[in-house]
PDB file of N, CA and C in Angstrom:
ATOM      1  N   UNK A   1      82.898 116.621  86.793  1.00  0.00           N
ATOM      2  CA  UNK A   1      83.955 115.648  86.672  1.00  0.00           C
ATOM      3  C   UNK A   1      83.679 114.489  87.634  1.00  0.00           C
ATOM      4  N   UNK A   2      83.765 113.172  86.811  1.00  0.00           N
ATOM      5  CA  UNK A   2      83.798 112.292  88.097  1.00  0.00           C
ATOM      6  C   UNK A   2      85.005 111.960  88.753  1.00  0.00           C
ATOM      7  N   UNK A   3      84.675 111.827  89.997  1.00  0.00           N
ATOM      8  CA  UNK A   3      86.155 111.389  90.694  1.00  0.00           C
ATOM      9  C   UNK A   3      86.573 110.109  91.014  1.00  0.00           C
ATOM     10  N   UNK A   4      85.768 109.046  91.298  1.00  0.00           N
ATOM     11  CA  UNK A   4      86.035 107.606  91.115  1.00  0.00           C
ATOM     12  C   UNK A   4      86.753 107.841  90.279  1.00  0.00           C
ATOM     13  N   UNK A   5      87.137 107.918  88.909  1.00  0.00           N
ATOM     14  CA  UNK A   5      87.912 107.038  88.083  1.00  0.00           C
ATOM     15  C   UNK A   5      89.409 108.007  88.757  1.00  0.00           C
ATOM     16  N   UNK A   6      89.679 109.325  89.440  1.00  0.00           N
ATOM     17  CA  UNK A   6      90.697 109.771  89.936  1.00  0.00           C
ATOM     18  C   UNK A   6      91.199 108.962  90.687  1.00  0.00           C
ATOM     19  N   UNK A   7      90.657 108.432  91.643  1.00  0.00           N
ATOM     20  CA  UNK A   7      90.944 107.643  92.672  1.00  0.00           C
ATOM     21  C   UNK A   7      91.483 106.479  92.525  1.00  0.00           C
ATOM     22  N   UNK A   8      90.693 105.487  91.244  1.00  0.00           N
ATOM     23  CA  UNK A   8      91.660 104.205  90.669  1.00  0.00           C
ATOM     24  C   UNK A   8      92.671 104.541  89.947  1.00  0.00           C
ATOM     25  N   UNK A   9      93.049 106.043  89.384  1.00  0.00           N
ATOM     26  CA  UNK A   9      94.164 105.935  88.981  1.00  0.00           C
ATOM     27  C   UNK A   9      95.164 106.009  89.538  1.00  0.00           C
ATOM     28  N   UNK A  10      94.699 106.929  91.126  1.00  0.00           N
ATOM     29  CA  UNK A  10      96.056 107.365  92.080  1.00  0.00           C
ATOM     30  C   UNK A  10      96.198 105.855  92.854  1.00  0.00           C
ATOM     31  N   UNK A  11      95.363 104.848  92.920  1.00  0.00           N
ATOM     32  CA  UNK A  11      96.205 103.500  93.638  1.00  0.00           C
ATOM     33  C   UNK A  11      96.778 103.182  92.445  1.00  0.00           C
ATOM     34  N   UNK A  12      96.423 103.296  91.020  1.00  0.00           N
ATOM     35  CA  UNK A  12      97.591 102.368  90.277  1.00  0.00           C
ATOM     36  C   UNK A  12      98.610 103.047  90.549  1.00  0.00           C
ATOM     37  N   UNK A  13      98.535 104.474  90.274  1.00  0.00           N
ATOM     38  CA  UNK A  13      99.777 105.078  90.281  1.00  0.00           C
ATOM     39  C   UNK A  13     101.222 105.128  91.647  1.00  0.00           C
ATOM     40  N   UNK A  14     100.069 104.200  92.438  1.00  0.00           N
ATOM     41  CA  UNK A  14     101.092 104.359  94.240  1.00  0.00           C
ATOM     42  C   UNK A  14     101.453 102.350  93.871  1.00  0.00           C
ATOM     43  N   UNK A  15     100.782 102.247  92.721  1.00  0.00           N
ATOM     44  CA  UNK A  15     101.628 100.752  92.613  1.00  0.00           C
ATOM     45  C   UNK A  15     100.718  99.277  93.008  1.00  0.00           C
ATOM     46  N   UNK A  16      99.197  99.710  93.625  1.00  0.00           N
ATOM     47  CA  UNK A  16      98.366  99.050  94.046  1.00  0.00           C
ATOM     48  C   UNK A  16      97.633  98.272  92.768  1.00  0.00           C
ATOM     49  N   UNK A  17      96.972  97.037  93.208  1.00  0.00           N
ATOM     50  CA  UNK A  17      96.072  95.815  92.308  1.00  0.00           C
ATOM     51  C   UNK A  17      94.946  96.348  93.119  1.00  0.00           C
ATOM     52  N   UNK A  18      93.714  96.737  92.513  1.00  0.00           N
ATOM     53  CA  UNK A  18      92.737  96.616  93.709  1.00  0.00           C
ATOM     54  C   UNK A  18      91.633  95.531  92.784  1.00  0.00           C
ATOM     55  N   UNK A  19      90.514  95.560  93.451  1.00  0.00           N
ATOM     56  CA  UNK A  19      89.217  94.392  93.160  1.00  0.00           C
ATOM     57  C   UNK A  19      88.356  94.968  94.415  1.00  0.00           C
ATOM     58  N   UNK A  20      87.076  95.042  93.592  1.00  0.00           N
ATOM     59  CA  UNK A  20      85.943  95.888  94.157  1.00  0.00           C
ATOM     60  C   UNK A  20      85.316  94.749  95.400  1.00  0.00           C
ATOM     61  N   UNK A  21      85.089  95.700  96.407  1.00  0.00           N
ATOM     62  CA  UNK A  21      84.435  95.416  97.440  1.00  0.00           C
ATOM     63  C   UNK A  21      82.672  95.793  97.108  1.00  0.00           C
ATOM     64  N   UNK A  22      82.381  95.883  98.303  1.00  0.00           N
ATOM     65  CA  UNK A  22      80.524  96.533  98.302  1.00  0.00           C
ATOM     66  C   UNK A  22      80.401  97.504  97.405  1.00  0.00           C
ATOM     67  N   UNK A  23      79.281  97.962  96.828  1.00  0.00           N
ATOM     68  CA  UNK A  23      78.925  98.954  96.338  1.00  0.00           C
ATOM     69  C   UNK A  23      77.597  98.950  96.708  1.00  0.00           C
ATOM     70  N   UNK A  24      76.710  98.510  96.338  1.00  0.00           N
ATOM     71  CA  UNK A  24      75.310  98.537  96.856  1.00  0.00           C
ATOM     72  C   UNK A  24      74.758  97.586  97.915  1.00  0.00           C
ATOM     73  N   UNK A  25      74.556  97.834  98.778  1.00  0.00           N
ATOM     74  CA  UNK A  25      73.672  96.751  99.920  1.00  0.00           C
ATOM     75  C   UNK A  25      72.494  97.225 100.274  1.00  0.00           C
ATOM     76  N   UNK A  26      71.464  96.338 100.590  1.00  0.00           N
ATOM     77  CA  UNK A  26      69.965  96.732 100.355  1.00  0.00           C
ATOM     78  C   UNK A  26      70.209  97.075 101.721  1.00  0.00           C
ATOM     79  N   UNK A  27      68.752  97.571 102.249  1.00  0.00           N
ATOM     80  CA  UNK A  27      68.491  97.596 103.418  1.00  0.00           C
ATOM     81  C   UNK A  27      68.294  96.555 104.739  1.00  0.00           C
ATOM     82  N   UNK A  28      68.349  95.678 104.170  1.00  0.00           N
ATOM     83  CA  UNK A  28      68.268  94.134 104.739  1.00  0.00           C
ATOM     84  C   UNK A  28      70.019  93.954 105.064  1.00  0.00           C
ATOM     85  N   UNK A  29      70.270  94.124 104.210  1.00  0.00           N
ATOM     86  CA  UNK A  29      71.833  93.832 104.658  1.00  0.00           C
ATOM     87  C   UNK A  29      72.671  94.413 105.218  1.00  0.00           C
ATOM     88  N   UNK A  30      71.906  96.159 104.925  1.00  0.00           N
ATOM     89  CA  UNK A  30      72.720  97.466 106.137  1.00  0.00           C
ATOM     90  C   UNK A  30      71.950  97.013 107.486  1.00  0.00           C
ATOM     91  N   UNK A  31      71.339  96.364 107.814  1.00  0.00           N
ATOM     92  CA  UNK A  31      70.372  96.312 109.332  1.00  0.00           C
ATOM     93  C   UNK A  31      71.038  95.358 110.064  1.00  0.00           C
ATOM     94  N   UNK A  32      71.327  94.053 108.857  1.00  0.00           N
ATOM     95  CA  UNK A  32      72.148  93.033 109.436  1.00  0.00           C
ATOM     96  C   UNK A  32      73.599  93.026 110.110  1.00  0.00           C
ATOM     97  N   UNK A  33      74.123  93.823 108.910  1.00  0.00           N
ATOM     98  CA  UNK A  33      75.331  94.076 109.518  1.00  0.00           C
ATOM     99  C   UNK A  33      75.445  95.238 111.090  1.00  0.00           C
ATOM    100  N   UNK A  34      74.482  96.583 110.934  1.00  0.00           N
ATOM    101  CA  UNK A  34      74.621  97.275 112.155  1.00  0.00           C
ATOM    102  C   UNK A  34      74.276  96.307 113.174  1.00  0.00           C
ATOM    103  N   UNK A  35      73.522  95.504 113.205  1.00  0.00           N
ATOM    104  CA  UNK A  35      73.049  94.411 114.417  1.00  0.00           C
ATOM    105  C   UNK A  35      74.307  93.805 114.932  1.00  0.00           C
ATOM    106  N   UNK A  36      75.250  93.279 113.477  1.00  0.00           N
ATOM    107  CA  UNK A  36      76.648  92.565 113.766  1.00  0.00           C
ATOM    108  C   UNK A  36      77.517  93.462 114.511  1.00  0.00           C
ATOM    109  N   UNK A  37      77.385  94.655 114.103  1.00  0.00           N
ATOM    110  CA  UNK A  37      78.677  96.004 114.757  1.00  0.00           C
ATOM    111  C   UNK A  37      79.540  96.185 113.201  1.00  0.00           C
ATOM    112  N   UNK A  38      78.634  96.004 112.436  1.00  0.00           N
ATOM    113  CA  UNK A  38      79.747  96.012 111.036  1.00  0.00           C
ATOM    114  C   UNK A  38      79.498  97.360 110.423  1.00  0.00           C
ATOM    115  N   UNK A  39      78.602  98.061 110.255  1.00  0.00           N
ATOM    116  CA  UNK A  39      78.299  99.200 109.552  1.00  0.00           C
ATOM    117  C   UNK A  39      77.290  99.922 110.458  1.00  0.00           C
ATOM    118  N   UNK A  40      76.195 100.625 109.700  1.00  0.00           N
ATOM    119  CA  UNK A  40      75.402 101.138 110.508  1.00  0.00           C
ATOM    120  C   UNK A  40      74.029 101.022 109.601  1.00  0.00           C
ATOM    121  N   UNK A  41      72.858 101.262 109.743  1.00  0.00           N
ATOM    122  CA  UNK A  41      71.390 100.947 109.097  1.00  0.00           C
ATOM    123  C   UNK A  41      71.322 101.927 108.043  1.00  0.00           C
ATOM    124  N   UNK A  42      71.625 102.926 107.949  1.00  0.00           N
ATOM    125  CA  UNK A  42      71.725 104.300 107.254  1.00  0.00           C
ATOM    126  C   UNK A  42      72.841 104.056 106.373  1.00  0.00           C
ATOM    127  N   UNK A  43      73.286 103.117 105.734  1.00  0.00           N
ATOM    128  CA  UNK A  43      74.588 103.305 105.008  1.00  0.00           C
ATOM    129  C   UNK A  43      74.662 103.849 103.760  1.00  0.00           C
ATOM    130  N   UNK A  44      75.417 104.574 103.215  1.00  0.00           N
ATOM    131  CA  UNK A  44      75.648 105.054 102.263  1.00  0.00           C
ATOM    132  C   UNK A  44      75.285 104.397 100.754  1.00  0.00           C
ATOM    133  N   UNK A  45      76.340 103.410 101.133  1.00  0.00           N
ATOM    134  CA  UNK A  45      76.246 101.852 100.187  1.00  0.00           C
ATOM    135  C   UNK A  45      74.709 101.613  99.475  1.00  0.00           C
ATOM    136  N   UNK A  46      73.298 101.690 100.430  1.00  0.00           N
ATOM    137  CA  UNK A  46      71.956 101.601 100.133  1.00  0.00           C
ATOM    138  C   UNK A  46      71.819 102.379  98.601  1.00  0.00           C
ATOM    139  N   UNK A  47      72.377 103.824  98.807  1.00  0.00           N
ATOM    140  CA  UNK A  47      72.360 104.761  97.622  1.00  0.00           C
ATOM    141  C   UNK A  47      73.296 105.032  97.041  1.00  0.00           C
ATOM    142  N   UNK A  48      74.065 103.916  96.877  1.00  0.00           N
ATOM    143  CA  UNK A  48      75.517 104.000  95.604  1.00  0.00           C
ATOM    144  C   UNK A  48      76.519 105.383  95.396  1.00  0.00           C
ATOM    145  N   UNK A  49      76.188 105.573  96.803  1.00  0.00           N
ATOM    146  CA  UNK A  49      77.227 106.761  97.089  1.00  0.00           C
ATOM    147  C   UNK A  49      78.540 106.275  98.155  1.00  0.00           C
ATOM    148  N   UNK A  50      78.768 105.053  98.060  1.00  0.00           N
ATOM    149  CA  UNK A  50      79.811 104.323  98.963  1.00  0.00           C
ATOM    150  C   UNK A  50      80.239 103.100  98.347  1.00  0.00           C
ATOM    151  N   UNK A  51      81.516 102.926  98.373  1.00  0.00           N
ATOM    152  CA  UNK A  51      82.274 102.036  97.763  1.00  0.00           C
ATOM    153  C   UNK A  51      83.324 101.104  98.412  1.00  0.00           C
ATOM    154  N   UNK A  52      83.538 100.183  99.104  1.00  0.00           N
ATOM    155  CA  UNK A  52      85.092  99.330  99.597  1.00  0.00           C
ATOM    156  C   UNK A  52      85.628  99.121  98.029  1.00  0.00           C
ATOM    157  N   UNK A  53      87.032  98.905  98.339  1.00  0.00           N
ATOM    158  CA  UNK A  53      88.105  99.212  97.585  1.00  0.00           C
ATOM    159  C   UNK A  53      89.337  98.286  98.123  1.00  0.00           C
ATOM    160  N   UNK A  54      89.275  97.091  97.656  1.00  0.00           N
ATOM    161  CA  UNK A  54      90.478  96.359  98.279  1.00  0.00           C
ATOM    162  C   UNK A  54      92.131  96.290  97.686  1.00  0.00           C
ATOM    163  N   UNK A  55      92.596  96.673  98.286  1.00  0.00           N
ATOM    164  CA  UNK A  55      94.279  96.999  97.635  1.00  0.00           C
ATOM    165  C   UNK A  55      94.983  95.301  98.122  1.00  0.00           C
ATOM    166  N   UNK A  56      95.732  95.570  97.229  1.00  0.00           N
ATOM    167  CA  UNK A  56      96.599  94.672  97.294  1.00  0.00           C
ATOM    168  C   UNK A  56      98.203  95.079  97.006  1.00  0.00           C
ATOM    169  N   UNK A  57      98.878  94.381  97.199  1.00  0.00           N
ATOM    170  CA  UNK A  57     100.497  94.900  97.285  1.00  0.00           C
ATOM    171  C   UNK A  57     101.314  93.786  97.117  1.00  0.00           C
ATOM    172  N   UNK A  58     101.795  93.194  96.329  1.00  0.00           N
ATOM    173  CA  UNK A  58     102.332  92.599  95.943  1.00  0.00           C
ATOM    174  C   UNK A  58     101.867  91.065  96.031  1.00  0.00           C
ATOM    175  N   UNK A  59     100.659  90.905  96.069  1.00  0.00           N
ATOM    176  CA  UNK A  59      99.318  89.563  95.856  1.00  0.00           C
ATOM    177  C   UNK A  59      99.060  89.726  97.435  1.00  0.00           C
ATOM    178  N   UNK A  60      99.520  90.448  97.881  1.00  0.00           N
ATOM    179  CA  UNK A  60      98.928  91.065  99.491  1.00  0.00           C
ATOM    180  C   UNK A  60      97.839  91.592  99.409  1.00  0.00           C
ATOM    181  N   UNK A  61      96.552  91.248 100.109  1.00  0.00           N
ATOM    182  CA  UNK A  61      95.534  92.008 100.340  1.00  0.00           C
ATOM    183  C   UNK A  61      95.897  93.072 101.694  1.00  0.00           C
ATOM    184  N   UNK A  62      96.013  94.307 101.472  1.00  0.00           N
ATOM    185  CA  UNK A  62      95.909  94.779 102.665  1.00  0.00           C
ATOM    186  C   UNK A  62      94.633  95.289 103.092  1.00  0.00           C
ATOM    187  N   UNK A  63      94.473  94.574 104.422  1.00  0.00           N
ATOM    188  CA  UNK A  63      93.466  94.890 105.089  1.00  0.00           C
ATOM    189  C   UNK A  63      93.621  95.627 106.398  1.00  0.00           C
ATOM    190  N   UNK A  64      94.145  96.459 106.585  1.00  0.00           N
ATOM    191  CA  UNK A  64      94.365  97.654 107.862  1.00  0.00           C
ATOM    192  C   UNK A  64      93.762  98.662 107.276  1.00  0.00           C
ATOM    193  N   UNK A  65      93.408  99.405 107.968  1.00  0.00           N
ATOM    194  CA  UNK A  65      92.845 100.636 107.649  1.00  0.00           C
ATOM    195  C   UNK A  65      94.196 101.702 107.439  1.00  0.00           C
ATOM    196  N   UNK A  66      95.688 101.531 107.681  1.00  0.00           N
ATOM    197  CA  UNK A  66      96.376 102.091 107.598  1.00  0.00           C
ATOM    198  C   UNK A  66      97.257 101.821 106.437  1.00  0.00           C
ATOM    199  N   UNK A  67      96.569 100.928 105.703  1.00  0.00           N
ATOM    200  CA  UNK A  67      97.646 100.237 104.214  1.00  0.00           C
ATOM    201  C   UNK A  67      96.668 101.306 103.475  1.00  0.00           C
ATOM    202  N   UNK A  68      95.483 101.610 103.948  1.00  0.00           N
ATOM    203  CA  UNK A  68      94.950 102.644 102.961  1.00  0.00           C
ATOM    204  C   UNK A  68      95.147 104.455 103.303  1.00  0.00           C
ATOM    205  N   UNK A  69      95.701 104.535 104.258  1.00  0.00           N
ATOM    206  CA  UNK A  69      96.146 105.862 104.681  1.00  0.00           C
ATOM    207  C   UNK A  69      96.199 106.956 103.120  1.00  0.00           C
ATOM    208  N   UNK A  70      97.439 106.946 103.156  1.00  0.00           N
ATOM    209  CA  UNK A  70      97.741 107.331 101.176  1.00  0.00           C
ATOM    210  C   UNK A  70      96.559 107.976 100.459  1.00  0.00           C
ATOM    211  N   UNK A  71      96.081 106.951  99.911  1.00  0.00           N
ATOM    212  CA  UNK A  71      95.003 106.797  99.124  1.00  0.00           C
ATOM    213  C   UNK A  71      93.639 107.745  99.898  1.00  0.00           C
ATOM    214  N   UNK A  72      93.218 107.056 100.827  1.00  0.00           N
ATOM    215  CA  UNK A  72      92.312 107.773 101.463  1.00  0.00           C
ATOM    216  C   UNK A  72      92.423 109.074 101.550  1.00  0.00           C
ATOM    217  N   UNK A  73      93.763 110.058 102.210  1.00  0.00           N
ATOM    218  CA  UNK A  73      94.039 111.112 102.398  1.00  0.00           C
ATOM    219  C   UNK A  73      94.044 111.766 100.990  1.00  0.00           C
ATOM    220  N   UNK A  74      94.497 111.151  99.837  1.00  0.00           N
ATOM    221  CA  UNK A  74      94.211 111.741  98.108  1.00  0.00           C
ATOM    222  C   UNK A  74      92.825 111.756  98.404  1.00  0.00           C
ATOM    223  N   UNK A  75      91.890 110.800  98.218  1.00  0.00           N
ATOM    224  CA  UNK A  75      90.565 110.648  97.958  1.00  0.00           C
ATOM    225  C   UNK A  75      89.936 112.177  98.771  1.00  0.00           C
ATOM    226  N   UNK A  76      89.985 112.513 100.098  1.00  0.00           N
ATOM    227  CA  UNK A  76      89.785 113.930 100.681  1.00  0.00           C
ATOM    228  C   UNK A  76      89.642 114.711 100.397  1.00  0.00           C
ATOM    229  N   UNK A  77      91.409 114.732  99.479  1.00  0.00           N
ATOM    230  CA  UNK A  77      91.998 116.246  99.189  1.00  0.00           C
ATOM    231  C   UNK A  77      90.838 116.546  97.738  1.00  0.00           C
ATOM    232  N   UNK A  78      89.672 115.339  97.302  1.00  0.00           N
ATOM    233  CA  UNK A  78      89.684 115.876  95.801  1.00  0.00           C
ATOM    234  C   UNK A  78      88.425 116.831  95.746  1.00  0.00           C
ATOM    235  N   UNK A  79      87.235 116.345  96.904  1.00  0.00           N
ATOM    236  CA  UNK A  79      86.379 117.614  96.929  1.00  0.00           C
ATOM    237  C   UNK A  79      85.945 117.481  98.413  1.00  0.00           C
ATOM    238  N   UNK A  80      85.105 118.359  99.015  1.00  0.00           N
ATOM    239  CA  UNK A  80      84.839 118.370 100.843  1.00  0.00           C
ATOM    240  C   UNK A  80      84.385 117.344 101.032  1.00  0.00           C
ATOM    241  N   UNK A  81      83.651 116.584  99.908  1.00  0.00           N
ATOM    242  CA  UNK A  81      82.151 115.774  99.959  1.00  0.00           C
ATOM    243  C   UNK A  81      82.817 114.320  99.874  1.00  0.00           C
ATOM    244  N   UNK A  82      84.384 114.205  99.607  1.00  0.00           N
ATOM    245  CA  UNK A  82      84.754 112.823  98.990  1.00  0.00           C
ATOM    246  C   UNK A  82      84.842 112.776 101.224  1.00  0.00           C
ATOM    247  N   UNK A  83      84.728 111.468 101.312  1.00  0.00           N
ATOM    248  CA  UNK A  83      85.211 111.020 102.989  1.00  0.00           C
ATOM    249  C   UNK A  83      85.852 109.879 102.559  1.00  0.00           C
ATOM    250  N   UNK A  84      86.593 109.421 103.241  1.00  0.00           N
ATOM    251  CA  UNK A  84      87.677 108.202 103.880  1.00  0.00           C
ATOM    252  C   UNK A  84      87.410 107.738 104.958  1.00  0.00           C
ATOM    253  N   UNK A  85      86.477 106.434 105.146  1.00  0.00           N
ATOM    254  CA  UNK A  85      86.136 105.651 106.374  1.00  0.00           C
ATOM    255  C   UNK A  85      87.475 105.075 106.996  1.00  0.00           C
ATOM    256  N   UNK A  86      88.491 105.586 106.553  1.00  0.00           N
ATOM    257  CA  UNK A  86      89.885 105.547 107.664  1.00  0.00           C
ATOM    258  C   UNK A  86      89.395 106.463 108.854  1.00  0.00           C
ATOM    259  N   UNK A  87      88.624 107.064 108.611  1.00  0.00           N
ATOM    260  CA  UNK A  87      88.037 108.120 109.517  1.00  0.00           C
ATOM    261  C   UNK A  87      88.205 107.844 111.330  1.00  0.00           C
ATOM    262  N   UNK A  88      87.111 106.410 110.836  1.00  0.00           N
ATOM    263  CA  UNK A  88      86.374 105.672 111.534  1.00  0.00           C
ATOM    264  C   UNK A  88      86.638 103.951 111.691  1.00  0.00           C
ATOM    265  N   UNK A  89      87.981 103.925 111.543  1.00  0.00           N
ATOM    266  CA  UNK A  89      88.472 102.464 111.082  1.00  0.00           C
ATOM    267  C   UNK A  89      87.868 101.838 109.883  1.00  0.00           C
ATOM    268  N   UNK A  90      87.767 102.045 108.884  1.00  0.00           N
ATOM    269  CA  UNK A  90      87.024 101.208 108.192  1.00  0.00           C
ATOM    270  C   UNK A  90      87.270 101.670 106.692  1.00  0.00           C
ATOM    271  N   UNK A  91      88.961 101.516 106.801  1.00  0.00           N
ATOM    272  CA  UNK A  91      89.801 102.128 105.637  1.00  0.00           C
ATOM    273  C   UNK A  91      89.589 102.013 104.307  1.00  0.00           C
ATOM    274  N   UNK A  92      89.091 100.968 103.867  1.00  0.00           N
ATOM    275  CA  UNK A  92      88.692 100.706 102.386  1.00  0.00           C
ATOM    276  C   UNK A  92      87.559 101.144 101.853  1.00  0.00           C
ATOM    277  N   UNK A  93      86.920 102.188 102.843  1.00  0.00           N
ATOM    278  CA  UNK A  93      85.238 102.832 102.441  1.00  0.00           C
ATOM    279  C   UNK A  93      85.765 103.791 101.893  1.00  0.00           C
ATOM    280  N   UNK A  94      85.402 104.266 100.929  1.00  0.00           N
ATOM    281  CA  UNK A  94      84.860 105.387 100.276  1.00  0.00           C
ATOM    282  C   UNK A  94      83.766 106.165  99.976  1.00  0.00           C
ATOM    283  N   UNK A  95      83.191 107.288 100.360  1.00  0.00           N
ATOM    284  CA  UNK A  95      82.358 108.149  99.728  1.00  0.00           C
ATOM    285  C   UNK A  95      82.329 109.189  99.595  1.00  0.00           C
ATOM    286  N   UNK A  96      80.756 109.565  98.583  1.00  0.00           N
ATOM    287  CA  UNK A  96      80.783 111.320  98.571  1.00  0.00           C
ATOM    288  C   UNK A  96      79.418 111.309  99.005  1.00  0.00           C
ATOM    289  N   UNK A  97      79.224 112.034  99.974  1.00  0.00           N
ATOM    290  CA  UNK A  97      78.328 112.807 100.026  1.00  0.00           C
ATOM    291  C   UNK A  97      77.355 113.703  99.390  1.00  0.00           C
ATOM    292  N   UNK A  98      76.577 113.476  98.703  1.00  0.00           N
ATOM    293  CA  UNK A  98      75.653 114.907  97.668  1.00  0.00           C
ATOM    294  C   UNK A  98      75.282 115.690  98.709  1.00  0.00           C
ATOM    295  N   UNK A  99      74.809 115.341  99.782  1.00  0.00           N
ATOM    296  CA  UNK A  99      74.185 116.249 101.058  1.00  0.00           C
ATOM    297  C   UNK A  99      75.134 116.349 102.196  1.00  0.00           C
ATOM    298  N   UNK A 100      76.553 116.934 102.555  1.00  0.00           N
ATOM    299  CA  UNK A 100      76.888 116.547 103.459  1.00  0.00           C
ATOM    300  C   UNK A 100      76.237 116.685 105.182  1.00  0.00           C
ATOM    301  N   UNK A 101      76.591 116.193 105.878  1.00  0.00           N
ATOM    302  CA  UNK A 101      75.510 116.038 107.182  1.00  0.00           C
ATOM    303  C   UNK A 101      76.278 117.326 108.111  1.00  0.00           C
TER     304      UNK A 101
END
């Protein structure tokens, strides 16, 4: 079963607009950003196993890592492997893991 499409249904269903963030960034652009303090060199994102996810709320973008609390904590509950970069401040990440570490 895939679970992405679970996940866009539980923000429609909590009432959320979202519009896709990152999905793939090369390696050039995971290096750049860990240099910035934005991610890290190893990112998930490289192998399309990581996703941002921007919510919105009433033409509100929320951008806290705590407007995604909710959502994130569903995304968890759906297998060990799903994570929530609310973790780690960085609320609108999503992934799964195939290998967890």
């Amino acid at each position: 079963m895939e679970l992405l499409p679970l996940l866009l249904i539980e923000a429609t269903r909590l009432g959320y607009k979202m519009r896709g963030g990152e999905l793939y960034r090369t390696p050039e652009q995971a290096l750049l950003y860990a240099k910035q303090g934005r991610g890290i060199a190893k990112s998930l994102h490289q192998v399309k196993c990581a996703i941002d996810i921007n919510l919105f709320a009433s033409g509100v973008w929320l951008q806290k890592t705590e407007d995604h609390k909710e959502l994130g904590e569903f995304w968890e509950s759906l297998h060990p492997n799903c994570r929530w970069g609310g973790r780690y401040n960085d609320g609108n990440h999503y992934e799964f893991l195939e290998n967890p570490r």
